[in-house]
PDB file of N, CA and C in Angstrom:
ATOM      1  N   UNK A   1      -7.838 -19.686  11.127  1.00  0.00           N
ATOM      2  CA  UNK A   1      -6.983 -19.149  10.095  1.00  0.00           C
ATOM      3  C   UNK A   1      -7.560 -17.873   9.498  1.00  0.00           C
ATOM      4  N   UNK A   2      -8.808 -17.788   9.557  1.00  0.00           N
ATOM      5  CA  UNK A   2      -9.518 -16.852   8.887  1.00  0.00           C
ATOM      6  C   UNK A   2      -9.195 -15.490   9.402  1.00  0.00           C
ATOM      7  N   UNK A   3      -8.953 -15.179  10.878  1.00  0.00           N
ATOM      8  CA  UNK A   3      -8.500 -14.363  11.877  1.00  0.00           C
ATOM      9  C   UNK A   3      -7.583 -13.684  11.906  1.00  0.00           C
ATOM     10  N   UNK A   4      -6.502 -14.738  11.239  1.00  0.00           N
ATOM     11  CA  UNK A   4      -5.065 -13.939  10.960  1.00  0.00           C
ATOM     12  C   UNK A   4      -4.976 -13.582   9.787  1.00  0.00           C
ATOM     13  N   UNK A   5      -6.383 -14.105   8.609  1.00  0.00           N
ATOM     14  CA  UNK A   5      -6.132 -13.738   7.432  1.00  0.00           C
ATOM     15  C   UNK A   5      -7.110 -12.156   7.285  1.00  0.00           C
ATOM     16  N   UNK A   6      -8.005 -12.126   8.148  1.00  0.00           N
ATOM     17  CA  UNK A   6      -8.639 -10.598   8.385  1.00  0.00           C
ATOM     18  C   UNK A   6      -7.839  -9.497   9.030  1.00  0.00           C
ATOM     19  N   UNK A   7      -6.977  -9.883  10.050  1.00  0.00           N
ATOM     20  CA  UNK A   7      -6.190  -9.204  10.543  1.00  0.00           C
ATOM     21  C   UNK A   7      -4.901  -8.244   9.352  1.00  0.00           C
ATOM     22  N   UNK A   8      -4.544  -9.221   8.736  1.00  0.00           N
ATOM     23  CA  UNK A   8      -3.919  -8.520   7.275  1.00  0.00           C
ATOM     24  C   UNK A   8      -4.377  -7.928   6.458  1.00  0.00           C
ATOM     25  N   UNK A   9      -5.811  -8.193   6.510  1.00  0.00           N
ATOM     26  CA  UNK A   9      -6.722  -7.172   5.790  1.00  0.00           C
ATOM     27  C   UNK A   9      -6.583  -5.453   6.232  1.00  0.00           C
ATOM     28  N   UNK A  10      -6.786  -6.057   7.513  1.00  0.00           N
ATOM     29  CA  UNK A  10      -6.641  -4.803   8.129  1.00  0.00           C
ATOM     30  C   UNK A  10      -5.653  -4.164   8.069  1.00  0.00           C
ATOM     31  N   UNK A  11      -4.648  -5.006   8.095  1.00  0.00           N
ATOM     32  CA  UNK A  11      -3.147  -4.175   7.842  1.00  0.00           C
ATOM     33  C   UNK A  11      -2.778  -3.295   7.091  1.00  0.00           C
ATOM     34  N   UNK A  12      -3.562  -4.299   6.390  1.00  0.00           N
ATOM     35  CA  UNK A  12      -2.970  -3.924   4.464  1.00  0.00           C
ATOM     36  C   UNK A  12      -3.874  -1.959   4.433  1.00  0.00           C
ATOM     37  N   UNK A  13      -5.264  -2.246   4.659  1.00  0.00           N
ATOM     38  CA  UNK A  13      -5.578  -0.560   4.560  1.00  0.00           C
ATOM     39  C   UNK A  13      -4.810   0.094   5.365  1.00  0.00           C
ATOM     40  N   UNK A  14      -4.025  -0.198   6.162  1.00  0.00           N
ATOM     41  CA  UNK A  14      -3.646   0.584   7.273  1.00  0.00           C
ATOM     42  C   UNK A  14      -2.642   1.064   6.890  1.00  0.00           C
ATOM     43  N   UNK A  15      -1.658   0.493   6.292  1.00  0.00           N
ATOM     44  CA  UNK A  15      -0.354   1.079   5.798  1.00  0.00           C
ATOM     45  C   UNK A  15      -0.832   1.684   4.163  1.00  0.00           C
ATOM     46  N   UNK A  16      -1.847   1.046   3.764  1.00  0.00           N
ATOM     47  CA  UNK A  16      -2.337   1.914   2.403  1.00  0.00           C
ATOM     48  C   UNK A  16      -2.373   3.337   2.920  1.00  0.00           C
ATOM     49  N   UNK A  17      -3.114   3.588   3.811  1.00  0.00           N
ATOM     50  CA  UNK A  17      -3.235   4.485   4.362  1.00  0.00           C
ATOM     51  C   UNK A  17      -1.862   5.644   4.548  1.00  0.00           C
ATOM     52  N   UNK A  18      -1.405   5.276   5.573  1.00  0.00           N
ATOM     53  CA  UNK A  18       0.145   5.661   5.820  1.00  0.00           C
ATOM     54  C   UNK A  18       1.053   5.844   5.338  1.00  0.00           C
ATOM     55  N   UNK A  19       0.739   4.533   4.390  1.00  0.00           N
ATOM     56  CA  UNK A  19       2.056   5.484   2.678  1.00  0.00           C
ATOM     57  C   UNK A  19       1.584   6.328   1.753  1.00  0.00           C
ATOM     58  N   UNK A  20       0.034   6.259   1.593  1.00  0.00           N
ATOM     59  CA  UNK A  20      -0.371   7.252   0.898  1.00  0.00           C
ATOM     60  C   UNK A  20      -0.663   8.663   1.652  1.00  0.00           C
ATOM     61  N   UNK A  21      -0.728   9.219   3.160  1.00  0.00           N
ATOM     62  CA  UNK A  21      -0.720  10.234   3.310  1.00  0.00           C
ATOM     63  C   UNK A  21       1.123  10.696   3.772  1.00  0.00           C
ATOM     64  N   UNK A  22       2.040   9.517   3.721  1.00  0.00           N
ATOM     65  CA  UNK A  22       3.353   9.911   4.132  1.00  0.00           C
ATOM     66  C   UNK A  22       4.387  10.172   2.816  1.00  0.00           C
ATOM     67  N   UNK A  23       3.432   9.741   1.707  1.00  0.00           N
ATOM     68  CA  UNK A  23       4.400   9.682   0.605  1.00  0.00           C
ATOM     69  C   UNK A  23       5.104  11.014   0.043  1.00  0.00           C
ATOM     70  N   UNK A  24       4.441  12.440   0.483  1.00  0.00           N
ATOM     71  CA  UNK A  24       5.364  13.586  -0.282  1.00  0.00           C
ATOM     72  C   UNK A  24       6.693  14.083   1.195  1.00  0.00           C
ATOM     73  N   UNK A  25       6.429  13.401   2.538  1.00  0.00           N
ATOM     74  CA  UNK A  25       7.052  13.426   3.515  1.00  0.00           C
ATOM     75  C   UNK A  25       8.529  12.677   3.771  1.00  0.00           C
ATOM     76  N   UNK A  26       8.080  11.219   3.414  1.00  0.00           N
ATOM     77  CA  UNK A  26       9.280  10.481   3.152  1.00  0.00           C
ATOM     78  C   UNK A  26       8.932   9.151   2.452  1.00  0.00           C
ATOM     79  N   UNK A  27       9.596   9.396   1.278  1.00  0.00           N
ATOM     80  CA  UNK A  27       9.587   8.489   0.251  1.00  0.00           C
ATOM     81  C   UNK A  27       9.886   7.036   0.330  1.00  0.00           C
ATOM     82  N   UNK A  28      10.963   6.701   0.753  1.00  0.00           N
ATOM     83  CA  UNK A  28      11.447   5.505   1.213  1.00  0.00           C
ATOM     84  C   UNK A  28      10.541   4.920   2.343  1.00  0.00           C
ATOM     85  N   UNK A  29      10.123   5.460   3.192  1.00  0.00           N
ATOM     86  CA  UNK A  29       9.244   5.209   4.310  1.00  0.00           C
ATOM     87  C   UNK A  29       7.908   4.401   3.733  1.00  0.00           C
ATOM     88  N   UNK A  30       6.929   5.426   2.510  1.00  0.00           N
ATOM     89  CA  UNK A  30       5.995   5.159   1.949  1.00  0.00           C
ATOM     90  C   UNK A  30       6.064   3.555   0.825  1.00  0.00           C
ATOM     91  N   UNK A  31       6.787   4.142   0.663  1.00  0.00           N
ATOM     92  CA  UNK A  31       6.911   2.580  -0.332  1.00  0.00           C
ATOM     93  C   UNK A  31       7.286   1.668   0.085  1.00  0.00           C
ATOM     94  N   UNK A  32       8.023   1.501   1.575  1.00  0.00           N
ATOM     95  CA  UNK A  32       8.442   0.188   2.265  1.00  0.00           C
ATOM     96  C   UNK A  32       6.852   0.132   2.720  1.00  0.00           C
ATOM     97  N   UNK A  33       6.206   0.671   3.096  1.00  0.00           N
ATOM     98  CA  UNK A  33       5.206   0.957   3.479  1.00  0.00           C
ATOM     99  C   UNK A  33       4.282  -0.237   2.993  1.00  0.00           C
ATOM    100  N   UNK A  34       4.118   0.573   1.347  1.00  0.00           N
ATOM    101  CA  UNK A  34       3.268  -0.004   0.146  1.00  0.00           C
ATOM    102  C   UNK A  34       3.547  -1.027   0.292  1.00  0.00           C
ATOM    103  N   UNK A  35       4.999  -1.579  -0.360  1.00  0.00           N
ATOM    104  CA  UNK A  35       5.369  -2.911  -0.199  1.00  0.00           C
ATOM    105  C   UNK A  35       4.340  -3.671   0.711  1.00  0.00           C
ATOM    106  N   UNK A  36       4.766  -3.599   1.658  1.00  0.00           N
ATOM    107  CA  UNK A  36       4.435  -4.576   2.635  1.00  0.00           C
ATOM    108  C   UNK A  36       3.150  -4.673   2.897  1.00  0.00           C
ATOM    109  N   UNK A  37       2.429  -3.450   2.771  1.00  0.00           N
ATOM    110  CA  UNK A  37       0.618  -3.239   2.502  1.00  0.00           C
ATOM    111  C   UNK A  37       0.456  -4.396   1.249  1.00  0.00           C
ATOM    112  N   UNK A  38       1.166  -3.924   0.101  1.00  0.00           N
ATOM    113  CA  UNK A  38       0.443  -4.806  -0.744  1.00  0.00           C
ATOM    114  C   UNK A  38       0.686  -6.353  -0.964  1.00  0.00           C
ATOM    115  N   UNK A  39       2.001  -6.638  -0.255  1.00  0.00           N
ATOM    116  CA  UNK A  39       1.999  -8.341   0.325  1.00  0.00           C
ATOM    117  C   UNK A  39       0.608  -8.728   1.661  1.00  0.00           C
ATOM    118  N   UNK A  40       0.724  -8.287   2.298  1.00  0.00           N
ATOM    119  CA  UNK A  40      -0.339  -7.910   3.386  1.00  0.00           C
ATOM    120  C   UNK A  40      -2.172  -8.158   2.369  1.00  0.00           C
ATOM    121  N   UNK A  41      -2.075  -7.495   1.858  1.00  0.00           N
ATOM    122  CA  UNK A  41      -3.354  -7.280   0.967  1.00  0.00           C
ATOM    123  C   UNK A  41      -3.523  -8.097   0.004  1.00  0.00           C
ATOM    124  N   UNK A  42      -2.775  -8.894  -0.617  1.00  0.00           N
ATOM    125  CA  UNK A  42      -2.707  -9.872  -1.295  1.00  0.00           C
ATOM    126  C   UNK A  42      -3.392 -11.275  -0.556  1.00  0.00           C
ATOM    127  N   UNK A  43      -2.087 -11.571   1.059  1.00  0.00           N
ATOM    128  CA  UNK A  43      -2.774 -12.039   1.290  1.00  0.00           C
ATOM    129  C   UNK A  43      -4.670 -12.227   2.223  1.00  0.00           C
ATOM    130  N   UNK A  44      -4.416 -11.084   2.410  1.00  0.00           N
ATOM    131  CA  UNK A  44      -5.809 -10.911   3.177  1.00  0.00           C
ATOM    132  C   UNK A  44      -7.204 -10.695   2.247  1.00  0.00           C
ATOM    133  N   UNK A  45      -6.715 -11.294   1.466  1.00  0.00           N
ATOM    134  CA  UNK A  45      -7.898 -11.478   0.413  1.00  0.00           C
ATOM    135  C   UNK A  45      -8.480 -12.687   0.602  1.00  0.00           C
ATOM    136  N   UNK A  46      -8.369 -13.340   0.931  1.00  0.00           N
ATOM    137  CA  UNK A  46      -9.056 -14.783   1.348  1.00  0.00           C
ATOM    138  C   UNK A  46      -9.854 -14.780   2.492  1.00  0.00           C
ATOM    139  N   UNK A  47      -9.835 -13.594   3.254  1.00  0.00           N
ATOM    140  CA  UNK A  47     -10.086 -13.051   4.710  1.00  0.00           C
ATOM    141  C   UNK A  47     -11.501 -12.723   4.407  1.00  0.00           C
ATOM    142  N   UNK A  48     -12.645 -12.615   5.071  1.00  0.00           N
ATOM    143  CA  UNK A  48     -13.544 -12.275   5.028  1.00  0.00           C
ATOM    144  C   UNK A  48     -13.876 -10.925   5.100  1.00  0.00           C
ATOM    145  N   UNK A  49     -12.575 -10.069   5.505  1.00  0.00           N
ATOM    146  CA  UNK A  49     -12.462  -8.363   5.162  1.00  0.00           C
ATOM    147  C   UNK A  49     -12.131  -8.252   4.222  1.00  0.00           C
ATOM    148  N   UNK A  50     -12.386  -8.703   2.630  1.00  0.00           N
ATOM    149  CA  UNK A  50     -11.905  -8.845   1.662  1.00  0.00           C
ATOM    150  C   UNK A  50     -11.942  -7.158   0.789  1.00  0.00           C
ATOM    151  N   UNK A  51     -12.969  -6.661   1.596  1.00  0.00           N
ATOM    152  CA  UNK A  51     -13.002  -5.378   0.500  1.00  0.00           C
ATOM    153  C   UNK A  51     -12.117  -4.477   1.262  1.00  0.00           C
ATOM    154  N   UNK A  52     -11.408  -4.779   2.789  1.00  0.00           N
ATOM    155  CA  UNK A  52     -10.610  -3.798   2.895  1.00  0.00           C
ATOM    156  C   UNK A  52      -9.214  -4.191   2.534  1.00  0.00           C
ATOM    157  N   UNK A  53      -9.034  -5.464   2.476  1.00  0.00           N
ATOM    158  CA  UNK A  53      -7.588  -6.191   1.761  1.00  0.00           C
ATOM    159  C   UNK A  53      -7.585  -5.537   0.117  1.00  0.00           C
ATOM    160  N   UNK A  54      -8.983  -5.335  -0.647  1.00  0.00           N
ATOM    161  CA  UNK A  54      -9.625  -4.793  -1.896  1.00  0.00           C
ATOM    162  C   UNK A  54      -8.634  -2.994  -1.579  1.00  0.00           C
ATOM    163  N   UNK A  55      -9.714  -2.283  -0.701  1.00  0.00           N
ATOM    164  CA  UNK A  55      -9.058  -0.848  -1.067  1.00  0.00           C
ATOM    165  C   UNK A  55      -7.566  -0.347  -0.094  1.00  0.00           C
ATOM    166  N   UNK A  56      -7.291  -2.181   0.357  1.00  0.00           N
ATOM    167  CA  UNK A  56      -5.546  -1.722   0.852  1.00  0.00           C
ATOM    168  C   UNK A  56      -4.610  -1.831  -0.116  1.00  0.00           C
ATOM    169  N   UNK A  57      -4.641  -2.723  -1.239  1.00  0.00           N
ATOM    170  CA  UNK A  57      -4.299  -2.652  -2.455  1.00  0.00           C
ATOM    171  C   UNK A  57      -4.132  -1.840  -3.300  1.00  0.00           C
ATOM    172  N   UNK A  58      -5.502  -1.430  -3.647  1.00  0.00           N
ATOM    173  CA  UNK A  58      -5.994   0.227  -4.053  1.00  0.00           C
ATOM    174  C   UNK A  58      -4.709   0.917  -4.095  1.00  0.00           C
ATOM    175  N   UNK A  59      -4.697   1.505  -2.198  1.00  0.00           N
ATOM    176  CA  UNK A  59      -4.152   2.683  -1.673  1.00  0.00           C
ATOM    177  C   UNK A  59      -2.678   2.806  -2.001  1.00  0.00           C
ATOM    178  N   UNK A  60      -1.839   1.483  -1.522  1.00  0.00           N
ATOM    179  CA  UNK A  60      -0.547   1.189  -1.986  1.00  0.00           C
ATOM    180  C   UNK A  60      -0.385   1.170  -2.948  1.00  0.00           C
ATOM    181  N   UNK A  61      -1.174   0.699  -4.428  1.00  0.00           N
ATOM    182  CA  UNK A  61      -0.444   0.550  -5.533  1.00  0.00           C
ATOM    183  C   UNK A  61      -0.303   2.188  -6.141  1.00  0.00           C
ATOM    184  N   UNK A  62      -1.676   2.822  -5.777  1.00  0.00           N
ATOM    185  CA  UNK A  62      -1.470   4.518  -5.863  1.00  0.00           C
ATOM    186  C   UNK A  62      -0.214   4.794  -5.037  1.00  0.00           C
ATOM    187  N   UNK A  63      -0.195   4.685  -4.341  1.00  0.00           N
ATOM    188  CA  UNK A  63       1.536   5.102  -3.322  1.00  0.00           C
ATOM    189  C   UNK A  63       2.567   4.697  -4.464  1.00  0.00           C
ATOM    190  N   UNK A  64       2.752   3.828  -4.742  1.00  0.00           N
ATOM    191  CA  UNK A  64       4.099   2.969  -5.560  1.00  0.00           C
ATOM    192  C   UNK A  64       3.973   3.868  -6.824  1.00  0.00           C
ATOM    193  N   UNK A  65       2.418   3.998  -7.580  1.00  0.00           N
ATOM    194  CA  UNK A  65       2.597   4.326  -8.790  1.00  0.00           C
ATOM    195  C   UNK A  65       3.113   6.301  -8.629  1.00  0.00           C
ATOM    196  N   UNK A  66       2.353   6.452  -7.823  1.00  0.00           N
ATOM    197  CA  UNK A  66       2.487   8.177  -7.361  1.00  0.00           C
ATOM    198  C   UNK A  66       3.774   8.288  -7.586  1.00  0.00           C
ATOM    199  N   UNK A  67       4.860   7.314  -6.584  1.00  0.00           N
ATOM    200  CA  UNK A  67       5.846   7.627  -6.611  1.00  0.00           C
ATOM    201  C   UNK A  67       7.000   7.266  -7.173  1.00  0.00           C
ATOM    202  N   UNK A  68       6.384   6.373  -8.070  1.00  0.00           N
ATOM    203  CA  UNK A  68       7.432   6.023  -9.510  1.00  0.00           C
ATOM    204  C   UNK A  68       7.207   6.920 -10.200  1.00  0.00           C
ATOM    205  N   UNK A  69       6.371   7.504 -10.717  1.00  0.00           N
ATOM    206  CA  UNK A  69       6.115   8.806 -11.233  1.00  0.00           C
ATOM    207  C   UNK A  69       6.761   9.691 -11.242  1.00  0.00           C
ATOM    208  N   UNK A  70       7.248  10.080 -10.027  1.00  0.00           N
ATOM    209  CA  UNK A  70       7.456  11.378  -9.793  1.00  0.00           C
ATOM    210  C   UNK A  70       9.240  11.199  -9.391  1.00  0.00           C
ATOM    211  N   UNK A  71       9.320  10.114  -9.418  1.00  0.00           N
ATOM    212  CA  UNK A  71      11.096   9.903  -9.646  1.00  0.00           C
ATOM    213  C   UNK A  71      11.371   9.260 -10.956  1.00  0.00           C
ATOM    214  N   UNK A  72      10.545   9.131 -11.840  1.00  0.00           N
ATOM    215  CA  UNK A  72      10.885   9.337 -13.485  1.00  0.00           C
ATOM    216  C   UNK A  72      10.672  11.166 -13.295  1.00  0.00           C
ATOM    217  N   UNK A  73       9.531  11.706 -13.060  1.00  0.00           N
ATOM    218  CA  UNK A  73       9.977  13.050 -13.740  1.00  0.00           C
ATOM    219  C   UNK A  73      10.808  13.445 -13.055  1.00  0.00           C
ATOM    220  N   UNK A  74      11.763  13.809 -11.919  1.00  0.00           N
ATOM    221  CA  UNK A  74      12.943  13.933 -11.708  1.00  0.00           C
ATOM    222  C   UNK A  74      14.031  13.687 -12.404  1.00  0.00           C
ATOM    223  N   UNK A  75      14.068  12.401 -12.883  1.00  0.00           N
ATOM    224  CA  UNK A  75      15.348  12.098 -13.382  1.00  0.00           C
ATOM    225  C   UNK A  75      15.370  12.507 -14.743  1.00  0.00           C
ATOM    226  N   UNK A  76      14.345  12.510 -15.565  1.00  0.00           N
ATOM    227  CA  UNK A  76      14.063  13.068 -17.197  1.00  0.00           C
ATOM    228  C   UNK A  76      14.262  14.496 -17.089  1.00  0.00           C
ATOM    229  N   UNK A  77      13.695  15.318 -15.874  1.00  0.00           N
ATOM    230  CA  UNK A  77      14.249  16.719 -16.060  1.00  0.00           C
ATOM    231  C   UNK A  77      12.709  17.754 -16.618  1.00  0.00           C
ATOM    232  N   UNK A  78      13.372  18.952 -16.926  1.00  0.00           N
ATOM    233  CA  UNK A  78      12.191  19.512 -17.633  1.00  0.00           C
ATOM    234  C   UNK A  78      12.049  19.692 -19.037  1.00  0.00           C
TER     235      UNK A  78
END
């Protein structure tokens, strides 16, 4: 069990990764992205790759927050 729970570890940085360098490219892409990194990373915390399930979390929740951000300042204006 431990195997498939490291393997999500891995995941999880991997799409941290991918939504955080795809996020000014395509938005929707990045945050389905995050999403699923940070279900992924949640569970791969029990995994013995725990610190990369740790900075896959990280990476995505910066993705999500980056880009809630920046579609509040859109919609508020200047």
């Amino acid at each position: 069990m431990n195997v498939q729970h490291s393997s999500k570890a891995v995941a999880a940085l991997l799409l941290g990764i991918v939504s955080l360098l795809t996020a000014g490219a395509s938005r929707s892409f990045s945050v389905v992205a995050a999403g699923v990194g940070l279900v992924l990373g949640i569970i791969g915390l029990s995994s013995p790759k725990r610190r990369m399930a740790i900075v896959g979390l990280v990476l995505c929740g910066l993705t999500l927050l980056g880009t809630l951000g920046l579609v509040l300042m859109v919609m508020t204006g200047p």
